[in-house]
Protein backbone atom coordinates (compact mmCIF):
# COMPACT_ATOMS: atom_id res chain seq x y z
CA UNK A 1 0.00 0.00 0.00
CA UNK A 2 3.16 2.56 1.04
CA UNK A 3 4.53 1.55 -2.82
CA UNK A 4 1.08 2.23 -4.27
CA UNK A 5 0.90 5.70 -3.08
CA UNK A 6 4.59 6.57 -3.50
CA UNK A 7 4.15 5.67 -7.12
CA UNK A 8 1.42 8.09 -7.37
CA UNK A 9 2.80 10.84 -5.62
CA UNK A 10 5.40 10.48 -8.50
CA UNK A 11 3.21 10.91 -11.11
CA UNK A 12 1.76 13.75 -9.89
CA UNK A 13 4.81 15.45 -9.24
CA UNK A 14 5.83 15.00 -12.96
CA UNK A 15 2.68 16.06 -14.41
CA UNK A 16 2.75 19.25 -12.25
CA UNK A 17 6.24 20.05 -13.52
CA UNK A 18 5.14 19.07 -17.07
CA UNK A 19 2.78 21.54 -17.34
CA UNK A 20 4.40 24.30 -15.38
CA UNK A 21 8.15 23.88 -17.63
CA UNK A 22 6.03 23.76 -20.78
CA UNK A 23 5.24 26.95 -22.36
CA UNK A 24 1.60 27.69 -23.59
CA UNK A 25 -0.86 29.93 -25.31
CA UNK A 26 -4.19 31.11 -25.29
CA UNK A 27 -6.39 30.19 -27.39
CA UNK A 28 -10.29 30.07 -28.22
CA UNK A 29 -12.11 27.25 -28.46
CA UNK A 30 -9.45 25.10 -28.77
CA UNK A 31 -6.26 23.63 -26.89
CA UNK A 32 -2.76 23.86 -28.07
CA UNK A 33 -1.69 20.65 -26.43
CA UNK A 34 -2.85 17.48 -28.44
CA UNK A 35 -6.02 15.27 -27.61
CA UNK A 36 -5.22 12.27 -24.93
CA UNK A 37 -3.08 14.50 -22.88
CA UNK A 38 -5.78 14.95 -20.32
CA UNK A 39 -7.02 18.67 -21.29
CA UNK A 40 -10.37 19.01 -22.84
CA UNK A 41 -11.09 20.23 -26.60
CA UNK A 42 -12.22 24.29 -25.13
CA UNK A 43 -9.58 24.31 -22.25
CA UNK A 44 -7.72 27.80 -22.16
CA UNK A 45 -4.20 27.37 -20.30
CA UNK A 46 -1.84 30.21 -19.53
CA UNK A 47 1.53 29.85 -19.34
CA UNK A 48 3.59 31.29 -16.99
CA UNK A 49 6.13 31.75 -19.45
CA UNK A 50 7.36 35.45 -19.08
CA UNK A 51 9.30 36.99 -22.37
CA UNK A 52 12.97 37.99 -22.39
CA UNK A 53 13.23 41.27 -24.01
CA UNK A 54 17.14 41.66 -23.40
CA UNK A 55 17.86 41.06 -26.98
CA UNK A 56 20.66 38.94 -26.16
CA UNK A 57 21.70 36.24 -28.33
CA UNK A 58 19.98 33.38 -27.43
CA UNK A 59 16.51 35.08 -26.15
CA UNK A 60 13.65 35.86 -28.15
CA UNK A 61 15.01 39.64 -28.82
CA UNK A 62 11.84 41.19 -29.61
CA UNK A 63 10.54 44.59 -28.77
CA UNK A 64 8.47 45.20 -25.37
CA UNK A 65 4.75 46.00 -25.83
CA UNK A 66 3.77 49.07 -25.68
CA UNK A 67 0.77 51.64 -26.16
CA UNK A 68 0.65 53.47 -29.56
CA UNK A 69 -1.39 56.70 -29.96
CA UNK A 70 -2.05 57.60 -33.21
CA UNK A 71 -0.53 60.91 -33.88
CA UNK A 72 2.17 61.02 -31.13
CA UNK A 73 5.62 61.78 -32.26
CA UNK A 74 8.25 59.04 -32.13
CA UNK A 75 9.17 57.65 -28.63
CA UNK A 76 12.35 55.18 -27.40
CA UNK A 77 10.81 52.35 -25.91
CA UNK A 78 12.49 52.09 -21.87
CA UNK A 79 14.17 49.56 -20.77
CA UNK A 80 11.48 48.18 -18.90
CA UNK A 81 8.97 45.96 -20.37
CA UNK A 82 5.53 46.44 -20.01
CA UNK A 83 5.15 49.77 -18.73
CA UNK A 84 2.65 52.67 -20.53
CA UNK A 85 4.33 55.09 -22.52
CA UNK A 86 2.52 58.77 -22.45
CA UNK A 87 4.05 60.99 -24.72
CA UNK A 88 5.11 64.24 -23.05
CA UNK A 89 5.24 62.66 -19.82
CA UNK A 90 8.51 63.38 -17.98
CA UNK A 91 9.36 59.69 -18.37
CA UNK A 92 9.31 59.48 -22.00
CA UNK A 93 12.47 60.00 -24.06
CA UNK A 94 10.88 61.45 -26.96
CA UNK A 95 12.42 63.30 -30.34
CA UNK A 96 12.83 66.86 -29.45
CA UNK A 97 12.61 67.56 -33.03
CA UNK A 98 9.23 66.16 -33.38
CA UNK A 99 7.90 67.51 -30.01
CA UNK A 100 8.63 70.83 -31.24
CA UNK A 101 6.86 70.45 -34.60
CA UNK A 102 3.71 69.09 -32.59
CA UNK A 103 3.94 72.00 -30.26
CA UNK A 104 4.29 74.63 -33.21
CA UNK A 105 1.57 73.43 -35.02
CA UNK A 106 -1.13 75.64 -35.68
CA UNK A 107 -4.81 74.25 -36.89
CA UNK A 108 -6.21 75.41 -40.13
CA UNK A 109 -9.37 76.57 -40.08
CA UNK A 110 -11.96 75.28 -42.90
CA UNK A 111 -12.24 78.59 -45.42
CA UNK A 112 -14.65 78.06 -47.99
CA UNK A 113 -13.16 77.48 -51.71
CA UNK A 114 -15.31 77.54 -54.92
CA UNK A 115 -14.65 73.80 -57.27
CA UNK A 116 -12.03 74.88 -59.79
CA UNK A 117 -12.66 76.75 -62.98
CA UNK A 118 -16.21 77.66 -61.20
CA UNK A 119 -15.55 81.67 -62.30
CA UNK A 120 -13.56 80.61 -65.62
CA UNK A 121 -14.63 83.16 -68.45
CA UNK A 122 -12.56 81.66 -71.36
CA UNK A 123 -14.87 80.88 -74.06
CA UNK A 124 -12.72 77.86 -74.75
CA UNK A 125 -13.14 76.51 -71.24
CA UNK A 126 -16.83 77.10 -71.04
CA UNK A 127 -17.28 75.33 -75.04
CA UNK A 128 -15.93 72.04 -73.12
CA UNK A 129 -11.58 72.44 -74.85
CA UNK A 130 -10.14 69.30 -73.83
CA UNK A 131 -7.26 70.97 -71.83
CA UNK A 132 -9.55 73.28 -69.62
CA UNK A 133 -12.93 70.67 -69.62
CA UNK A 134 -15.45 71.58 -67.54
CA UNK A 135 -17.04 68.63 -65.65
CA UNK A 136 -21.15 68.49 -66.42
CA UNK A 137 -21.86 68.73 -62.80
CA UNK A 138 -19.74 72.15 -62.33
CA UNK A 139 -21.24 73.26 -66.08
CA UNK A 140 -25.00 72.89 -64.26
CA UNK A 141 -24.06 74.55 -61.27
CA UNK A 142 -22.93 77.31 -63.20
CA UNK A 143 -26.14 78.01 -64.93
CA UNK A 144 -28.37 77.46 -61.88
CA UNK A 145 -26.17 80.36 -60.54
CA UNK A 146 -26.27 82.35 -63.12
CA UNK A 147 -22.48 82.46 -62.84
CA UNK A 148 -21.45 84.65 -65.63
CA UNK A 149 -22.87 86.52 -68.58
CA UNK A 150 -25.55 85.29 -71.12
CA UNK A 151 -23.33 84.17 -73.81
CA UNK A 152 -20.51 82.69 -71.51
CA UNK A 153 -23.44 80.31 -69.66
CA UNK A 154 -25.07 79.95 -73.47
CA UNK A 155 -21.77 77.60 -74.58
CA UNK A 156 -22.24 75.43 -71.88
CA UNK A 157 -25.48 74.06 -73.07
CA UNK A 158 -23.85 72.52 -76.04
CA UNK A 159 -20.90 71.27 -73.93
CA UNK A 160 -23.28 69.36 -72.02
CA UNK A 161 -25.29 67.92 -74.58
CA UNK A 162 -22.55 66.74 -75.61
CA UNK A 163 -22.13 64.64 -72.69
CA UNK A 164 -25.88 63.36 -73.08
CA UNK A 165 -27.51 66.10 -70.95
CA UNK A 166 -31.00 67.50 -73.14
CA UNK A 167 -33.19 70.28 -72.85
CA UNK A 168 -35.15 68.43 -70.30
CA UNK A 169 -32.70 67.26 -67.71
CA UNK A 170 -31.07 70.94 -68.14
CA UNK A 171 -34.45 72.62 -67.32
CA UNK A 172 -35.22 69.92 -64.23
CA UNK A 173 -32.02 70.53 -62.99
CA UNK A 174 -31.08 74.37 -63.43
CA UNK A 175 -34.22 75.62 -63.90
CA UNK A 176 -33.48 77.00 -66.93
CA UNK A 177 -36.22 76.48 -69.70
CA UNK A 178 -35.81 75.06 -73.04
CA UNK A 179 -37.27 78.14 -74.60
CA UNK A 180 -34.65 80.42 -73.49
CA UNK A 181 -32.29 77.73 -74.20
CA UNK A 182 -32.82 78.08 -77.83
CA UNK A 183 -32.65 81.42 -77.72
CA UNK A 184 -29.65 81.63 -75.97
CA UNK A 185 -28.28 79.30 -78.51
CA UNK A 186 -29.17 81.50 -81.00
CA UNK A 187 -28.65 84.27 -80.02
CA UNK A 188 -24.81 83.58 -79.00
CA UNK A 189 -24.14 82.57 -82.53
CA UNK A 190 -24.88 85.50 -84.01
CA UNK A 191 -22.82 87.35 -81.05
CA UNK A 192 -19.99 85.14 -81.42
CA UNK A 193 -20.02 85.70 -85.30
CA UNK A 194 -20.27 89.40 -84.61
CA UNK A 195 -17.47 90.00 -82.58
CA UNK A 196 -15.05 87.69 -85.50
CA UNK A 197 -16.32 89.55 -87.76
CA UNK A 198 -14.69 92.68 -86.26
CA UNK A 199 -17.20 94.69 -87.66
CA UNK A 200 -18.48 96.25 -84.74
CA UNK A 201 -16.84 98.28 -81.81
CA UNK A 202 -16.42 96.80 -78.68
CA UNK A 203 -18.66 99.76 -76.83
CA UNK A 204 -21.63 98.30 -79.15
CA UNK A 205 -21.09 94.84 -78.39
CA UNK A 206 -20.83 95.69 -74.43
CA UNK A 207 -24.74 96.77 -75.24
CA UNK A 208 -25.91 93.39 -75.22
CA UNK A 209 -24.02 91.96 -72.24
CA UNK A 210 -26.74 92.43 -69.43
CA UNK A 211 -29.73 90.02 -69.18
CA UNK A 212 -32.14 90.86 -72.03
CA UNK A 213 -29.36 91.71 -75.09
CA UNK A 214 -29.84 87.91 -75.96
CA UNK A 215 -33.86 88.63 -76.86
CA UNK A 216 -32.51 91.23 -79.11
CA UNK A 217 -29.65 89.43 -81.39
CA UNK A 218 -32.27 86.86 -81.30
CA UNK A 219 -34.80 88.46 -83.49
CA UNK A 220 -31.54 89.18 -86.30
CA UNK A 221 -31.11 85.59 -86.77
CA UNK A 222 -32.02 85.90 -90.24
CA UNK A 223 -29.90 88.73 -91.02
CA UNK A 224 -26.36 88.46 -92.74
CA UNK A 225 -23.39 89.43 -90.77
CA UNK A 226 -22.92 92.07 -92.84
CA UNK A 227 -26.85 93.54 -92.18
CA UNK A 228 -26.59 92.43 -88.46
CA UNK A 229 -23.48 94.32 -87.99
CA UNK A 230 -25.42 97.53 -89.00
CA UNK A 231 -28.67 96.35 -87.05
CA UNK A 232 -26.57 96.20 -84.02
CA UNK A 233 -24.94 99.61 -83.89
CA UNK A 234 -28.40 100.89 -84.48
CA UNK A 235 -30.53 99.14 -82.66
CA UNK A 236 -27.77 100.14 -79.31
CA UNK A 237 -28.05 104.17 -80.40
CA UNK A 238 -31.62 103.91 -80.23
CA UNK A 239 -32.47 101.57 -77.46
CA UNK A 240 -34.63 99.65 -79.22
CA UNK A 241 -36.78 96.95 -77.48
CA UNK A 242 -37.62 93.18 -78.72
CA UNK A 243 -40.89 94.43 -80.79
CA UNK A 244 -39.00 97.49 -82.09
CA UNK A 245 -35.85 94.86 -83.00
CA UNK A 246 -38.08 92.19 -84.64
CA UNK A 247 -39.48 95.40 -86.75
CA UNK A 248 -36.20 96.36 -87.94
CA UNK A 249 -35.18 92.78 -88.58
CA UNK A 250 -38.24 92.39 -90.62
CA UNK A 251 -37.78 95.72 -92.49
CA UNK A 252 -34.25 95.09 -93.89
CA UNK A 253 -35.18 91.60 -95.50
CA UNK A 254 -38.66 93.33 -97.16
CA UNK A 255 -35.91 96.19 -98.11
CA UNK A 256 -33.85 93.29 -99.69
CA UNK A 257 -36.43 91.46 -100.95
CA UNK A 258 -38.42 94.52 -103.05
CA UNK A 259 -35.90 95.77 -103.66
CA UNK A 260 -35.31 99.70 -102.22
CA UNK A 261 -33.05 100.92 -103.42
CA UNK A 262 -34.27 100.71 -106.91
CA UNK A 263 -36.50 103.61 -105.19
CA UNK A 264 -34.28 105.47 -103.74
CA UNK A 265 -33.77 104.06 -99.98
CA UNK A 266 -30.02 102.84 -99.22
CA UNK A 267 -29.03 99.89 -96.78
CA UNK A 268 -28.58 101.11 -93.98
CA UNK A 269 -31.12 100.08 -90.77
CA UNK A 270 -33.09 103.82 -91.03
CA UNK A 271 -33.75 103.62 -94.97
CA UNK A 272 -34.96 100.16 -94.71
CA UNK A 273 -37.40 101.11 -91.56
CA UNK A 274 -37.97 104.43 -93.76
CA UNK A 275 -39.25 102.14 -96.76
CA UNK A 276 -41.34 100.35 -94.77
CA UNK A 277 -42.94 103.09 -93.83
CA UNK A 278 -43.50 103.96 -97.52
CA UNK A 279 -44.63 100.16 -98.11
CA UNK A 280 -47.63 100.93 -95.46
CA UNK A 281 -48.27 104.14 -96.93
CA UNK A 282 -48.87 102.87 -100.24
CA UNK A 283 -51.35 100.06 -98.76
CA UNK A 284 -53.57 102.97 -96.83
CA UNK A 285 -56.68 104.21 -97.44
CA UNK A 286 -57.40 107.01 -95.64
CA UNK A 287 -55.69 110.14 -95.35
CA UNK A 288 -54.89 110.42 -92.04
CA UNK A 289 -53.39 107.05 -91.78
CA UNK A 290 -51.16 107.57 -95.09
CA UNK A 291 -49.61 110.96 -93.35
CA UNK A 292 -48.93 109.12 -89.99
CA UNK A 293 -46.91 106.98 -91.59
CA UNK A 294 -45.12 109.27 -94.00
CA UNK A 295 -44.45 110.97 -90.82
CA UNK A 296 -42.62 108.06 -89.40
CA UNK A 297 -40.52 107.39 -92.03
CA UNK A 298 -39.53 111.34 -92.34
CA UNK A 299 -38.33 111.25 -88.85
CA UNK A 300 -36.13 107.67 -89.58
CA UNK A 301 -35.16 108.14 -93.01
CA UNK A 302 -31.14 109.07 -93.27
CA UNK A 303 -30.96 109.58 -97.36
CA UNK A 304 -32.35 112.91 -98.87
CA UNK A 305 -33.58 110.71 -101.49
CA UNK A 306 -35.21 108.90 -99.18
CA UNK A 307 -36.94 111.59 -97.66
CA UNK A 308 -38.22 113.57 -101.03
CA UNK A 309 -39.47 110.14 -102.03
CA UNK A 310 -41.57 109.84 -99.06
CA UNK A 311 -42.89 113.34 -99.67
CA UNK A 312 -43.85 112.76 -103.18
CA UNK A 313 -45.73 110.07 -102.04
CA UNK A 314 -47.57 111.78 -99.72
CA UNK A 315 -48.49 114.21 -102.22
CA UNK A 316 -49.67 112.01 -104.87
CA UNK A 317 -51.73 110.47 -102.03
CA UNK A 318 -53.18 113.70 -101.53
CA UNK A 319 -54.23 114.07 -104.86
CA UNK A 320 -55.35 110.72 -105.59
CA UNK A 321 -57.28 110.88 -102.56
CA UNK A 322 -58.62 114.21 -103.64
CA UNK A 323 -59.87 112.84 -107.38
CA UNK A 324 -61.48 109.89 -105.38
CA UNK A 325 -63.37 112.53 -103.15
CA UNK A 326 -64.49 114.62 -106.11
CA UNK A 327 -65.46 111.20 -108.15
CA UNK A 328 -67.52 109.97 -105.00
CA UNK A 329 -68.90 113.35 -104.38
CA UNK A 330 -70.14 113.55 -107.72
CA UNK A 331 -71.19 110.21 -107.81
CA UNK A 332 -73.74 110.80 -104.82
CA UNK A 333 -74.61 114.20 -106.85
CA UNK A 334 -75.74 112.22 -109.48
CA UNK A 335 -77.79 109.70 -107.36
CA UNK A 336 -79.70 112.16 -106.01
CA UNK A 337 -80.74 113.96 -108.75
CA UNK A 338 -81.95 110.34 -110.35
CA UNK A 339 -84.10 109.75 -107.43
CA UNK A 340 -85.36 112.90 -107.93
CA UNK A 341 -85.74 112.40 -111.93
CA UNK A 342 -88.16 109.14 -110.74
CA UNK A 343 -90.22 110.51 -108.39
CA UNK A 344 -90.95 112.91 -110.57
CA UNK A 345 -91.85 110.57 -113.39
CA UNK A 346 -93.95 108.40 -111.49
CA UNK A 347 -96.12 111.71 -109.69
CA UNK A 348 -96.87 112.56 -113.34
CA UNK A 349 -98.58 109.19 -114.10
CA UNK A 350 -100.52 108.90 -111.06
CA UNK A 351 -101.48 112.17 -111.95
């Protein structure tokens, strides 16, 4: 019986030091020993192992474990292991260097910058050049702002459709409708042809920069350059409004296509409102309307030919209008004295 529990006192001595000389780790869910060994599949087992961080040949040589804040300049680990590290404590060796920079920093506050190229006024920029593109979302946030003149925000709308965008989307999204679209579109081709042309002074042109100038190129989208350039520089010494444009614009093609100056009214924007004047005067019927408009085109006409052409008119109108009063009047004479001539004749034969 005294050899029975010797013998197990033995064992149980070895099995103590087995597990106490034998390094383990922790582990989850499962034990790093093998199955048989008497520890159960979800047994955790710390080791008493503690690590040598001398770094001397022979030992594991590895660095101590330490706390790292994100941020914090570089720090010398100390020479004791496992202890927290607080940077700027007096215990830390830190970089002076670096402790400096962080200390000399200065935060940057958040100032508000527009997206590039927002303000960009280039005409190649805004028609979508491949070195200074415009991306479609900046392109609509410029016309929804209204960021620039007419004609700069009219050569985005091709740009875009370009990159798929239609009328539709463009109105949904800026607001902008497709009516005025087209006109803008219009309109800053005839601008744009203008200013190449370099028939026009700069002064003029600045005339149709504010909102509005755009409704009046638009109505001379018919015109040459060559008449627009004219209609332009007259339409910005008179201040004329859309109606009073669309007139003019109307007037030079009926001036082109009768043919004016065969009688005696020249080119240029006055004559050819001048001759339309005439054109209505002919086409009246009473006198007071045929002297209004002789009156008009006196006061627009430029040409003295012009002018004594408009007051021959008048005073052929006068005297055809004259003959036609006598005719008439004499005409009524005459029905009178017929109705007279019958009454007469039929008294006598009832008599």
């Amino acid at each position: 019986m005294t050899t029975i529990l010797l013998f197990a006192y033995i064992i149980s001595t070895s099995m103590t030091s087995f597990r106490s000389s034998r390094p383990f780790h922790a582990c989850r869910g499962r034990s790093t020993t093998a199955q048989g060994r008497g520890f159960g599949r979800n047994t955790v087992v710390l080791s008493r192992f503690t690590p040598d961080f001398s770094g001397k040949a022979g030992g594991p040589g590895q660095n101590p474990p330490r706390l790292i804040v994100p941020g914090a300049p570089s720090i010398t680990p100390p020479t004791k292991p496992g202890s927290l590290i607080i940077p700027g404590s007096p215990g830390s060796q830190s970089n002076p260097t670096d402790a400096a920079a962080v200390k000399n920093e200065t935060p940057v506050g958040r100032v508000f910058r527009p997206p590039p190229g927002f303000m960009d006024t280039e005409s190649d920029a805004a028609a979508g050049n491949e070195k200074t593109k415009i991306p479609p979302q900046e392109m609509l946030n410029r016309l929804q702002a209204q960021a620039g003149a007419w004609h700069q925000l009219a050569k985005l709308l091709p740009a875009l459709q370009r990159e798929g965008y239609d009328g539709y989307v463009i109105e949904e999204v800026t607001g902008l409708e497709r009516k005025l679209q087209n006109i803008w579109t219009s309109a800053v081709s005839i601008y744009d042809s203008l200013i190449k042309s370099n028939l026009v002074e700069p002064n003029v042109m600045a005339y149709y920069d504010p909102p509005g100038g755009e409704m009046l190129l638009h109505e001379l989208r018919f015109l040459s350059t060559r008449q627009r350039s004219a209609a332009v520089a007259y339409i910005a010494k008179n201040e004329f409004d859309t109606a009073q444009c669309a007139m003019l614009a109307k007037a030079i093609k009926e001036h082109e296509r009768r043919g004016g100056r065969r009688e005696g009214f020249t080119d240029s924007p006055a004559d050819c409102l001048a001759y339309k004047y005439y054109r209505d005067a002919l086409e009246c019927r009473k006198v007071e309307d045929v002297e209004a408009c002789v009156e008009k085109g006196l006061k627009v006409a430029e040409s003295e030919e012009a002018k004594a052409k408009l007051v021959r008119n008048c005073k052929r109108i006068n005297v055809q209008d004259g003959l036609c009063l006598y005719v008439e009047s004499s005409f009524k004479l005459f029905e009178v004295i017929s109705a007279c001539l019958i009454i007469t004749f039929l008294a006598g034969i009832a008599g």
